[in-house]
Protein backbone atom coordinates (compact mmCIF):
# COMPACT_ATOMS: atom_id res chain seq x y z
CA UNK A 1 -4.93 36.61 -25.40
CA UNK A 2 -3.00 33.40 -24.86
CA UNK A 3 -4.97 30.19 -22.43
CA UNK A 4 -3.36 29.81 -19.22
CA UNK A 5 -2.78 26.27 -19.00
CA UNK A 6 -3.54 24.66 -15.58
CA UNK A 7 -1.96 21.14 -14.74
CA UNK A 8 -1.99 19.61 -11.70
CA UNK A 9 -0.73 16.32 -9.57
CA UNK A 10 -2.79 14.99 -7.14
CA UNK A 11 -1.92 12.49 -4.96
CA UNK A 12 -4.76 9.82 -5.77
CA UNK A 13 -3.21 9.61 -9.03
CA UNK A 14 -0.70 7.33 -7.64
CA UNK A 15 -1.86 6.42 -4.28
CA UNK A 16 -2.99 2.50 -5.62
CA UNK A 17 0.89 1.92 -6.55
CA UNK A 18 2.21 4.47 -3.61
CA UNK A 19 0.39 2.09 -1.11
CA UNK A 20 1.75 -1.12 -2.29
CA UNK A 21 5.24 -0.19 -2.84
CA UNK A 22 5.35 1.89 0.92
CA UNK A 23 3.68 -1.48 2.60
CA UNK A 24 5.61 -3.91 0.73
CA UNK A 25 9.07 -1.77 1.64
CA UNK A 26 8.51 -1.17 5.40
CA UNK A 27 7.32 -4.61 5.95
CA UNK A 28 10.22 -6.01 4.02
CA UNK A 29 12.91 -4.14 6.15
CA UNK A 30 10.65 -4.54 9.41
CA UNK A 31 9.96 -8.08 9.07
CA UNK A 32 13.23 -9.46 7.96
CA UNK A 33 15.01 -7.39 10.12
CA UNK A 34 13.25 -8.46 13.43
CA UNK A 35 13.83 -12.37 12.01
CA UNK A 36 17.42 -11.82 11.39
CA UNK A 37 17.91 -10.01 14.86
CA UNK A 38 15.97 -12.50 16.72
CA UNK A 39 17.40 -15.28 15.12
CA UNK A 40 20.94 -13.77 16.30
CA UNK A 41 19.83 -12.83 19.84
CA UNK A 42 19.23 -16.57 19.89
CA UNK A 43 23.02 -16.99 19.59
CA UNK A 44 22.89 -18.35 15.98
CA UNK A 45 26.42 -17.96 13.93
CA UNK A 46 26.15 -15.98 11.30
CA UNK A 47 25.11 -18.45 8.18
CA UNK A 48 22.73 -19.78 9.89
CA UNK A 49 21.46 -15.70 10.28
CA UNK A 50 21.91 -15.09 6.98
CA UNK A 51 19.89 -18.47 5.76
CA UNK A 52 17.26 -17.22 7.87
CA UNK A 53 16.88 -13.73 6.69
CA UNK A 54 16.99 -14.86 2.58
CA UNK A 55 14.39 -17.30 3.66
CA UNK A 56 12.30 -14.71 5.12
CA UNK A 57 12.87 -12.71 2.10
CA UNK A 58 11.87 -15.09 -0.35
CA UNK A 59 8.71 -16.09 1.51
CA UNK A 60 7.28 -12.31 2.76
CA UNK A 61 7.75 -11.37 -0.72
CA UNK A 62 5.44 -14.42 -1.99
CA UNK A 63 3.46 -13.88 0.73
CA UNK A 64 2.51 -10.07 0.53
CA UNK A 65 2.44 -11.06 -3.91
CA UNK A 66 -0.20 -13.35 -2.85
CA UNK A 67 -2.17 -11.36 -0.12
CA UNK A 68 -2.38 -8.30 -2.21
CA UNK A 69 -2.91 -9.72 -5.29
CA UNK A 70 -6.04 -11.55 -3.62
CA UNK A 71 -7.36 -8.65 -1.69
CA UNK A 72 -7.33 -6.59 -4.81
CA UNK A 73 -8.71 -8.79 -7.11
CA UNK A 74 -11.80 -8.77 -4.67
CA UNK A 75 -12.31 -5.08 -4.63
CA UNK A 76 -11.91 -5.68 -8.53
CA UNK A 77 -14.98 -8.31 -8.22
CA UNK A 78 -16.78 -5.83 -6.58
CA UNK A 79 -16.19 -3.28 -9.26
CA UNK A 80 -17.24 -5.12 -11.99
CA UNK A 81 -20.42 -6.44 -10.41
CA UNK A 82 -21.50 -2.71 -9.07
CA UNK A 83 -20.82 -1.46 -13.03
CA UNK A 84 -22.64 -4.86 -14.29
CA UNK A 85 -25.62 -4.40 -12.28
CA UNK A 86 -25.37 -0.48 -12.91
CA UNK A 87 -25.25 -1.05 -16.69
CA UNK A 88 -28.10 -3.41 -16.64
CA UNK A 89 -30.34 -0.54 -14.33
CA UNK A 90 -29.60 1.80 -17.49
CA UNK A 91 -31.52 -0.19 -19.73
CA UNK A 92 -34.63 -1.18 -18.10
CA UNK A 93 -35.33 1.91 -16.10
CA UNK A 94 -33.72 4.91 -17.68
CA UNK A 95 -35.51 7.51 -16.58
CA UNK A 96 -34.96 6.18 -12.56
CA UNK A 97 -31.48 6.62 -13.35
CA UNK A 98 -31.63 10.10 -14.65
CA UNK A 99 -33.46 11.20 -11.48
CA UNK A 100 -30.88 9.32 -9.06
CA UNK A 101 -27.99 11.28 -10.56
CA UNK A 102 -30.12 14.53 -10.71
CA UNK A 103 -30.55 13.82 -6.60
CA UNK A 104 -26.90 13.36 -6.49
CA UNK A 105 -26.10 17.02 -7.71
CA UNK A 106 -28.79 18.45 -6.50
CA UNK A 107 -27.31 16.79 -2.94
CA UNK A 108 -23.87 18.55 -3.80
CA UNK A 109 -25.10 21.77 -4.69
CA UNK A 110 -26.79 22.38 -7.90
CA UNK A 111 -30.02 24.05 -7.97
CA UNK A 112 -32.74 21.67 -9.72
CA UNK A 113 -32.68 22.84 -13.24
CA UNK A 114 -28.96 22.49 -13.38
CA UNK A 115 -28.54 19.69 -11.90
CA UNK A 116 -31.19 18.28 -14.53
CA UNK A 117 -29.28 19.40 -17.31
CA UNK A 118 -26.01 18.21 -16.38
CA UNK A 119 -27.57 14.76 -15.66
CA UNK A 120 -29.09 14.91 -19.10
CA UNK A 121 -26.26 15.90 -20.78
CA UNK A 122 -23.31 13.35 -18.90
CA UNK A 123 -26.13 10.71 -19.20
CA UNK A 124 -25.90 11.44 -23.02
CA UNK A 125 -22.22 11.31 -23.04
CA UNK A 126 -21.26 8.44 -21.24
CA UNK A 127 -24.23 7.07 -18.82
CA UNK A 128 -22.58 4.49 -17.45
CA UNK A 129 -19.13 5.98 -16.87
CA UNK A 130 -21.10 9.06 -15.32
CA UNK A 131 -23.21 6.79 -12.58
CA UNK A 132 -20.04 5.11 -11.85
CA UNK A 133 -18.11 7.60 -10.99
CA UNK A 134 -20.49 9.71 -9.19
CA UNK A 135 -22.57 7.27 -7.71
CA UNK A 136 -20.69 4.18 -6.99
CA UNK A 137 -17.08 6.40 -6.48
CA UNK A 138 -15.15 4.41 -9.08
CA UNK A 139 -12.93 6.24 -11.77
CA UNK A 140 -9.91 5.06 -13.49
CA UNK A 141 -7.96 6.79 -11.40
CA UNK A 142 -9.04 4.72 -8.23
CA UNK A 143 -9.43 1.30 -10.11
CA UNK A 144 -7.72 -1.62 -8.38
CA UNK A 145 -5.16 -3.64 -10.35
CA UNK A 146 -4.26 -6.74 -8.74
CA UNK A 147 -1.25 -7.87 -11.07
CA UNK A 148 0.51 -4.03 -10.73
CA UNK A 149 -0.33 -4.40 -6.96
CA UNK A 150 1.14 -7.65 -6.58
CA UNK A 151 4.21 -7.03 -8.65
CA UNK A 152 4.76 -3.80 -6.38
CA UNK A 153 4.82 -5.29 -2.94
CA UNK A 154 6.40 -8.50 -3.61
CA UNK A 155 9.06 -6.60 -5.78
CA UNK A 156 9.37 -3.72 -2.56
CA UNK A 157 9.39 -6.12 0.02
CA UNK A 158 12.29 -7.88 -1.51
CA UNK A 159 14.31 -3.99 -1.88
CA UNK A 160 13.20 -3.47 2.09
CA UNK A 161 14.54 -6.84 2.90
CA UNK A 162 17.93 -6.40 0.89
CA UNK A 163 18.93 -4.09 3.72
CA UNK A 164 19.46 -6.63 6.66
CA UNK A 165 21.00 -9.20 5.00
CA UNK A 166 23.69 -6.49 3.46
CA UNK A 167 24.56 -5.50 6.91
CA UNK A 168 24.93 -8.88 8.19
CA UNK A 169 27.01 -9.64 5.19
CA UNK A 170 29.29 -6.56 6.17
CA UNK A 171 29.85 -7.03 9.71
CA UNK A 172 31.34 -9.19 12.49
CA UNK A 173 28.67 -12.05 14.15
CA UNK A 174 28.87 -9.92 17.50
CA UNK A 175 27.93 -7.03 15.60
CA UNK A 176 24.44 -8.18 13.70
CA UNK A 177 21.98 -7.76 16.36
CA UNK A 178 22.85 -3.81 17.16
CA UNK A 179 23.76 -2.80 13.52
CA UNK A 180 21.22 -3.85 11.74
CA UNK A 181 18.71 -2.94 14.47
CA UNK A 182 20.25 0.42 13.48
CA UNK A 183 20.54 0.43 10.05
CA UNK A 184 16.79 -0.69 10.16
CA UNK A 185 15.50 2.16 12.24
CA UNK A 186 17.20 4.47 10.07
CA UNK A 187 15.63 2.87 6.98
CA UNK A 188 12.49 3.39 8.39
CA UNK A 189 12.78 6.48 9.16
CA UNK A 190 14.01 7.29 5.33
CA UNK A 191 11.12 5.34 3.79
CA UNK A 192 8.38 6.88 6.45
CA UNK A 193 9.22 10.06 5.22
CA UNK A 194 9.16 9.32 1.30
CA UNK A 195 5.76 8.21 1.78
CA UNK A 196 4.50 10.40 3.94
CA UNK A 197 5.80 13.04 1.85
CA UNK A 198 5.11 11.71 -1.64
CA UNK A 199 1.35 11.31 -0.46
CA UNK A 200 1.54 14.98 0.63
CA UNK A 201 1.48 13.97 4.76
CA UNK A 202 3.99 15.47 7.14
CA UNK A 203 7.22 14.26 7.25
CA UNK A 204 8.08 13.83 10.61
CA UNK A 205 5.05 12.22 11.42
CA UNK A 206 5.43 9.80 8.95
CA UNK A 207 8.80 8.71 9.82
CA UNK A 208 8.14 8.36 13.51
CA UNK A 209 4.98 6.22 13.36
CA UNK A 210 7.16 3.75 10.88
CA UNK A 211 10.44 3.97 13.23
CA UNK A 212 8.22 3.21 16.46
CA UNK A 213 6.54 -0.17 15.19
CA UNK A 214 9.53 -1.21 13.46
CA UNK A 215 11.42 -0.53 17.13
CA UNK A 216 9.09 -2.53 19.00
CA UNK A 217 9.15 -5.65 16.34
CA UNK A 218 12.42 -6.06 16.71
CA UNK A 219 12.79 -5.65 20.53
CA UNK A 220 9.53 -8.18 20.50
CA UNK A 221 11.79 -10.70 18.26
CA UNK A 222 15.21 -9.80 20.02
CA UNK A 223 13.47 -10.88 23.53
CA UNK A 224 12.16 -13.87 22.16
CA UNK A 225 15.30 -15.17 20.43
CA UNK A 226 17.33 -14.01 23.76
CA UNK A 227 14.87 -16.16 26.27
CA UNK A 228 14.68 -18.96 23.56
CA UNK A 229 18.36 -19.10 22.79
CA UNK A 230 19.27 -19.38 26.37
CA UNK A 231 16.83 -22.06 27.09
CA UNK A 232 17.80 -24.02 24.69
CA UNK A 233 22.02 -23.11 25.56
């Protein structure tokens, strides 16, 4: 009798790097998008547009580098001082920590006796990887990485942003504001689905939650750039 093999893909494999590049790509297109539509609500010519929009590219994609980086690296912190403290609870009291991860099975469903021996048995194995992954939640899977995280969005932000600035290179200065106000929407829409379906979400739903914020930046941005731009004219 041959073994069925049994693979499977689930979608926390990838969510650490799925939720950078998503965030980094929809606040790319959203953010440079509103600047370069408010910018020519104001009435700006079209350089002066396009210097706007590569200087909002260049500093949202330093800025979300930065910002994620950070943010991760203090989940990372946290790790490493739960598994610290963890490891140094294995040595001195051993047997406290044998009966805290019995509790833990017996709390999902083991009877007493089984949950004993599988404590034993993991503890045996690999007692620290065991306690942290089934009583502090982390696993390799689920580790932060703040260099791949900050490489991601600064590197997705920039792709999101590309999108403006090639449609205000392509068409007339009367024409900025409405197509890329388009262009962006349907962007949007495009990368709400591909997340929503790559992290096994509906599609629709996805795409419309991204299209609607998106909408209402860049109406916020083209009002202020209209009532700005004819104060100042």
């Amino acid at each position: 009798m041959s073994r069925l093999s049994h693979s499977e893909i689930h979608m926390v494999h990838r969510i650490g790097w799925l939720r950078a590049a998503v965030l980094g790509a929809n606040d790319g297109l959203v953010s440079t998008a509103s600047l370069v539509v408010g910018v020519a609500a104001a009435g700006s010519g079209k350089p002066e547009v396009m210097i706007a929009g590569l200087a909002g590219l260049m500093a949202g994609a330093m800025s979300m580098a930065a910002g994620e980086y950070v943010s991760v690296s203090s989940q990372t912190d946290a790790e490493q001082a739960d598994l610290a403290r963890e490891s140094r609870e294995l040595e001195e009291t051993p047997e406290a920590e044998l009966e805290e991860l019995t509790r833990i099975y017996v709390e999902r469903g083991l009877d007493r006796d089984l949950a004993e021996k599988v404590a034993v048995q993991l503890t045996e194995r690999n007692a620290l990887g065991s306690h942290a992954r089934d009583e502090l939640g982390i696993s390799e899977t689920v580790t932060a990485r703040p260099v791949q995280a900050a490489l991601v969005s600064a590197l997705t932000f920039a792709v999101g942003a590309v999108l403006p600035l090639i449609v205000v290179l392509l068409v007339s200065e009367a024409q900025i504001a409405p197509l890329v106000a388009g262009s962006t929407i349907l962007g949007l829409a495009v990368l709400g689905g591909l997340g929503a379906s790559a992290g096994g979400a509906g599609v629709v739903r996805g795409a419309t939650r991204v299209t609607l914020w998106g909408a209402l930046a860049m109406a916020a941005t083209a009002g202020v750039g209209a009532l700005f731009g004819v104060a100042v004219g």
